[in-house]
Protein backbone atom coordinates (compact mmCIF):
# COMPACT_ATOMS: atom_id res chain seq x y z
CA UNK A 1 248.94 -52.71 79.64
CA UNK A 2 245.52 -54.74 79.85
CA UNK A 3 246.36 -57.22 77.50
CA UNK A 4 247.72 -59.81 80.43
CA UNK A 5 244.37 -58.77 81.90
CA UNK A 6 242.22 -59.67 79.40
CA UNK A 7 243.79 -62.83 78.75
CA UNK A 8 243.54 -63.80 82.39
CA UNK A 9 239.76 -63.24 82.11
CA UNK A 10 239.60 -65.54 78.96
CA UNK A 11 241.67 -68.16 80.80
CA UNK A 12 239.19 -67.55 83.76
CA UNK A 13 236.14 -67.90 81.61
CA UNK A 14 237.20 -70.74 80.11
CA UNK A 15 238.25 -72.29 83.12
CA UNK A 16 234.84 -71.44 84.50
CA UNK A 17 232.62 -72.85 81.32
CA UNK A 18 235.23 -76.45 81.50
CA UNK A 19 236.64 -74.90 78.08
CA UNK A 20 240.46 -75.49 77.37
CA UNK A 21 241.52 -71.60 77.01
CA UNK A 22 243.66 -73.11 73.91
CA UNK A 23 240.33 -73.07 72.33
CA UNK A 24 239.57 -69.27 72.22
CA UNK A 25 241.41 -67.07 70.05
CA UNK A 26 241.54 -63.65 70.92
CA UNK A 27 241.76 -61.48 67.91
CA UNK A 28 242.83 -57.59 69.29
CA UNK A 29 241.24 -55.57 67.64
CA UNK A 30 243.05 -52.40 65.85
CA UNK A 31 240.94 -50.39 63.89
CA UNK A 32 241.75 -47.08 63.62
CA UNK A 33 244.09 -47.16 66.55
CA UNK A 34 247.48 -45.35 66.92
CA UNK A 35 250.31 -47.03 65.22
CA UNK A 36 251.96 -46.99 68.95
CA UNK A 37 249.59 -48.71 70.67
CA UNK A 38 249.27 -51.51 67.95
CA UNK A 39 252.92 -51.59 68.55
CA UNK A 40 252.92 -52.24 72.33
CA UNK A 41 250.50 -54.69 71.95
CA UNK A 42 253.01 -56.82 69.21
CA UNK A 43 256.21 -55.81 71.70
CA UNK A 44 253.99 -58.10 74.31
CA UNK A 45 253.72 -60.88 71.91
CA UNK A 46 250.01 -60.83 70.45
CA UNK A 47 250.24 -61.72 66.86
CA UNK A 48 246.87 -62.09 65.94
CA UNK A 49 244.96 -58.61 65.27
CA UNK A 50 241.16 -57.69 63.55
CA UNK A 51 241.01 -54.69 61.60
CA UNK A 52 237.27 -53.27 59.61
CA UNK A 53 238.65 -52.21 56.78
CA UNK A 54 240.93 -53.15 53.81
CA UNK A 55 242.64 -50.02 53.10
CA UNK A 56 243.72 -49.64 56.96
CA UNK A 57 244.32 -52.59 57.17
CA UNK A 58 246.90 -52.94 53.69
CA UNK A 59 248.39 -49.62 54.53
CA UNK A 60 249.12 -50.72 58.01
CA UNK A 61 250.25 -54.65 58.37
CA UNK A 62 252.39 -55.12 55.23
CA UNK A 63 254.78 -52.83 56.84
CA UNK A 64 254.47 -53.95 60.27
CA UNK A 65 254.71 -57.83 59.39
CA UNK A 66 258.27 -56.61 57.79
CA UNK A 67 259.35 -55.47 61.32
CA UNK A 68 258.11 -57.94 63.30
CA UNK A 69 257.22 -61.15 61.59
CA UNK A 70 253.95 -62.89 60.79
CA UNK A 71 250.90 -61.78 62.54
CA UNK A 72 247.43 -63.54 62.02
CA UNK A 73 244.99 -61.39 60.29
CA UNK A 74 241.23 -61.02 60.99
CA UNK A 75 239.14 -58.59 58.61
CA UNK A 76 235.90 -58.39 60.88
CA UNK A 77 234.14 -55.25 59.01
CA UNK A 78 231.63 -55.08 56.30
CA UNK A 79 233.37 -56.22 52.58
CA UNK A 80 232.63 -54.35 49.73
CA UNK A 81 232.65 -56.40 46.68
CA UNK A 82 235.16 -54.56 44.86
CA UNK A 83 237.64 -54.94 47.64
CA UNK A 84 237.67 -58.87 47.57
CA UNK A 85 240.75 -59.53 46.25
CA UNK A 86 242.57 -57.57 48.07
CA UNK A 87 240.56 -59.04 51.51
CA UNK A 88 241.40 -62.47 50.21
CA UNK A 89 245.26 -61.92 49.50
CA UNK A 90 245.69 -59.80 52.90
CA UNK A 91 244.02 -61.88 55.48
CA UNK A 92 244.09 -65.27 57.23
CA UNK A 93 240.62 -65.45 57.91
CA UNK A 94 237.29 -62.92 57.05
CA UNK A 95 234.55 -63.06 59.29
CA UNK A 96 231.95 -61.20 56.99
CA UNK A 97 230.45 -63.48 54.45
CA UNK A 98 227.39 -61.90 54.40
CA UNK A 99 225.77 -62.08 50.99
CA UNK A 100 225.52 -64.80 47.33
CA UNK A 101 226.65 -61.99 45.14
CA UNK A 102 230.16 -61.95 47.94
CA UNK A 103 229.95 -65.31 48.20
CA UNK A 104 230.07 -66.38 44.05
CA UNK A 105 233.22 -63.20 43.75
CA UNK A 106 235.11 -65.21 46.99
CA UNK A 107 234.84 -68.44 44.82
CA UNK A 108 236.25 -67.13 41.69
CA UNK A 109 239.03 -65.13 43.44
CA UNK A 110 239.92 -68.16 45.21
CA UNK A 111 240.00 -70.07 41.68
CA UNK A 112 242.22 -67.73 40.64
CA UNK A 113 244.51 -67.55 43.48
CA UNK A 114 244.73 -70.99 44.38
CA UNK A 115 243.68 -70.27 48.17
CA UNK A 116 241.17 -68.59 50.38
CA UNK A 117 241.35 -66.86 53.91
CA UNK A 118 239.03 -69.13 56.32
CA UNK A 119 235.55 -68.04 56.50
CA UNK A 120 233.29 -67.08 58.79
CA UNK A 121 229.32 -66.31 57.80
CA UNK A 122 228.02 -63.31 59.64
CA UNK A 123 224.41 -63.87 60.84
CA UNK A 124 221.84 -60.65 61.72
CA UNK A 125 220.69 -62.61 64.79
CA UNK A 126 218.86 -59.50 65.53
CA UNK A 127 217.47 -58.85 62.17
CA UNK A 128 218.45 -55.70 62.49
CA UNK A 129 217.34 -53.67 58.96
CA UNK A 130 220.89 -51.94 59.49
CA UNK A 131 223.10 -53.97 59.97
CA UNK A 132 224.77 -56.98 57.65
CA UNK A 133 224.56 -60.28 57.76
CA UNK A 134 222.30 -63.33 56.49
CA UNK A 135 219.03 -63.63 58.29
CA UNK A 136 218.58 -66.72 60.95
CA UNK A 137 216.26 -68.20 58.54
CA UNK A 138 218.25 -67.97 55.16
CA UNK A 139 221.43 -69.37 57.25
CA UNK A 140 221.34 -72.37 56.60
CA UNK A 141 220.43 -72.48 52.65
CA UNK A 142 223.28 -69.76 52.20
CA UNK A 143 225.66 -71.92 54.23
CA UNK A 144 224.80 -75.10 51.42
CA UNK A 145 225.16 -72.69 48.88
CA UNK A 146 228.61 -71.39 49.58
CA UNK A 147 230.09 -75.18 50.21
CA UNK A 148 228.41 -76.06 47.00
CA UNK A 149 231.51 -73.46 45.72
CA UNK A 150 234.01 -75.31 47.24
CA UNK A 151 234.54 -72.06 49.98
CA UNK A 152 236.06 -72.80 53.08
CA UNK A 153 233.99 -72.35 55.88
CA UNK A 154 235.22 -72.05 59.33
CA UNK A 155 232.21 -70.98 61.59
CA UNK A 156 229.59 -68.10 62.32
CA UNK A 157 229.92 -64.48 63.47
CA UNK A 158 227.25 -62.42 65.41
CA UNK A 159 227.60 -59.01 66.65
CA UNK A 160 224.09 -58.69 68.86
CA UNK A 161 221.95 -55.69 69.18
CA UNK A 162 223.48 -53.27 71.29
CA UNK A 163 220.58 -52.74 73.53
CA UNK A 164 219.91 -56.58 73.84
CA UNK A 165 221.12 -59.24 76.27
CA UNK A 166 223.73 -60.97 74.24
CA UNK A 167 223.40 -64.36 75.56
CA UNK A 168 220.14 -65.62 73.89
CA UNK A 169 222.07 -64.13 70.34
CA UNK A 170 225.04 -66.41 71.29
CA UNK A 171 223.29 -69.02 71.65
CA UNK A 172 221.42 -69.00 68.72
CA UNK A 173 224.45 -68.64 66.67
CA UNK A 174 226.03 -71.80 68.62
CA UNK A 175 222.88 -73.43 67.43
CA UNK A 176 223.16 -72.75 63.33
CA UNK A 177 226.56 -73.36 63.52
CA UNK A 178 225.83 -76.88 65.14
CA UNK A 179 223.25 -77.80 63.32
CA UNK A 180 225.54 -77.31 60.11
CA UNK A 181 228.63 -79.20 61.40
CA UNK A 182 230.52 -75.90 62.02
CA UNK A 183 233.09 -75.45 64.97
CA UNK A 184 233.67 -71.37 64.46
CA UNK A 185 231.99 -69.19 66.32
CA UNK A 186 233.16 -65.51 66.15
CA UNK A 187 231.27 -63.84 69.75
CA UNK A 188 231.85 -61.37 71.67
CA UNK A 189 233.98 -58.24 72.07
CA UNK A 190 235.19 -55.87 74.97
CA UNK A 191 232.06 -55.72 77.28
CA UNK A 192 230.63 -59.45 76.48
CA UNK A 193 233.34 -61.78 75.29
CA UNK A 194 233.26 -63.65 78.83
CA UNK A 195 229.49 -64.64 78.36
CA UNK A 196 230.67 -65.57 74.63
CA UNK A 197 233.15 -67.49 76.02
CA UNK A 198 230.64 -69.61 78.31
CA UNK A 199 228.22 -70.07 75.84
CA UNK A 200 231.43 -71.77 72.73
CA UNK A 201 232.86 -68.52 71.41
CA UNK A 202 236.37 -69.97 69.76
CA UNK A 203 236.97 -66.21 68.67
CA UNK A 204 236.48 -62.83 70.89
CA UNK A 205 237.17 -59.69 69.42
CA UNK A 206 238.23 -57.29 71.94
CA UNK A 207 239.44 -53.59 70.84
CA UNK A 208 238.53 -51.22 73.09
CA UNK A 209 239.68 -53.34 76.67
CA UNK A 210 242.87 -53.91 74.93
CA UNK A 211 243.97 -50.45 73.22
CA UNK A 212 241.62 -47.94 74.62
CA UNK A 213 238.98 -46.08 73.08
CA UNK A 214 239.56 -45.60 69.55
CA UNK A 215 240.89 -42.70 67.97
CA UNK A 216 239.41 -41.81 64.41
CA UNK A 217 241.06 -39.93 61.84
């Protein structure tokens, strides 16, 4: 299985950039992967997972936490507004605060619920017209807006242009989230999460190294 190897190379990144590895979390990422290989992945002991989207995800976990306990739950994709609540009561953490309108339904939902998955702002460090995330230059402003409703941030999440050297990206996340007293920073998946790692990822999100290519239904 390559899960021991990819958490050698995190431990060896780490080790490399004079991080403790107990720093990084690596959150395996199962979207639209075979029920199987999610399995042999929990069988070696992984308990935290990243999934895109909330139906997968709720028609998945609940049933698998029943077998085999607690795992720690990572939505990573793009949140539609009228799935919120159900993001909010499935997850331990949601790395795609991306928008005010998101931002203001998290707040009341959490209100309501009396608690909130940790949060992670996702930042278009690429400004890239398709893809989500708050611009470099609104960051900060959103950031003050969405503690001014009480919502608990836990860092920043980037997912670079594909055709672009992720390190400059990484680093400009590491920068906003410094700058704003944040620790979080969700970088770097199968092909890049050891250059995340040396430049303060505290959350990889590896998929494809881990389970394979992915199949979709």
């Amino acid at each position: 299985m390559p899960l021991p190897d990819i958490t050698r190379r995190i431990a060896a990144a780490a080790e490399k950039a004079g991080r403790p590895v107990e720093e990084i979390t690596l959150i395996a990422v199962s979207k639209v992967q075979p029920l199987e290989r999610v399995r042999a992945v929990l069988d070696a002991g992984h308990r935290c997972f990243g999934e895109n989207k909330v139906q997968e995800a709720s028609g998945k976990w609940p049933d698998l936490q029943a077998e085999y306990g607690p795992v720690d739950l990572h939505l990573i994709g793009p949140l539609q507004s009228n799935k919120t609540r159900a993001a909010m009561q499935l997850a331990d953490a949601i790395h795609t605060l991306d928008r005010p309108k998101l931002a203001r339904t998290m707040a009341r939902i959490a209100q309501e619920e009396g608690r909130c998955p940790d949060l992670f702002v996702q930042v278009n460090t690429g400004a890239e017209p398709q893809k989500s995330g708050v611009l470099p230059d609104e960051t900060d402003s959103f950031i003050k807006e969405a503690r001014e409703m009480d919502l608990p941030l836990r860092g920043l999440m980037c997912i670079p242009p594909a055709d672009e050297d992720p390190g400059p990206h990484f680093t400009h996340l590491a920068r906003i989230a410094e700058r704003n007293g944040l620790t979080g920073l969700s970088m770097g998946m199968s092909g890049d999460f050891e250059t995340a790692i040396a430049l303060g990822a505290t959350h990889v999100r590896v998929g494809s190294a881990i389970f394979g290519e992915r199949v979709p239904s």
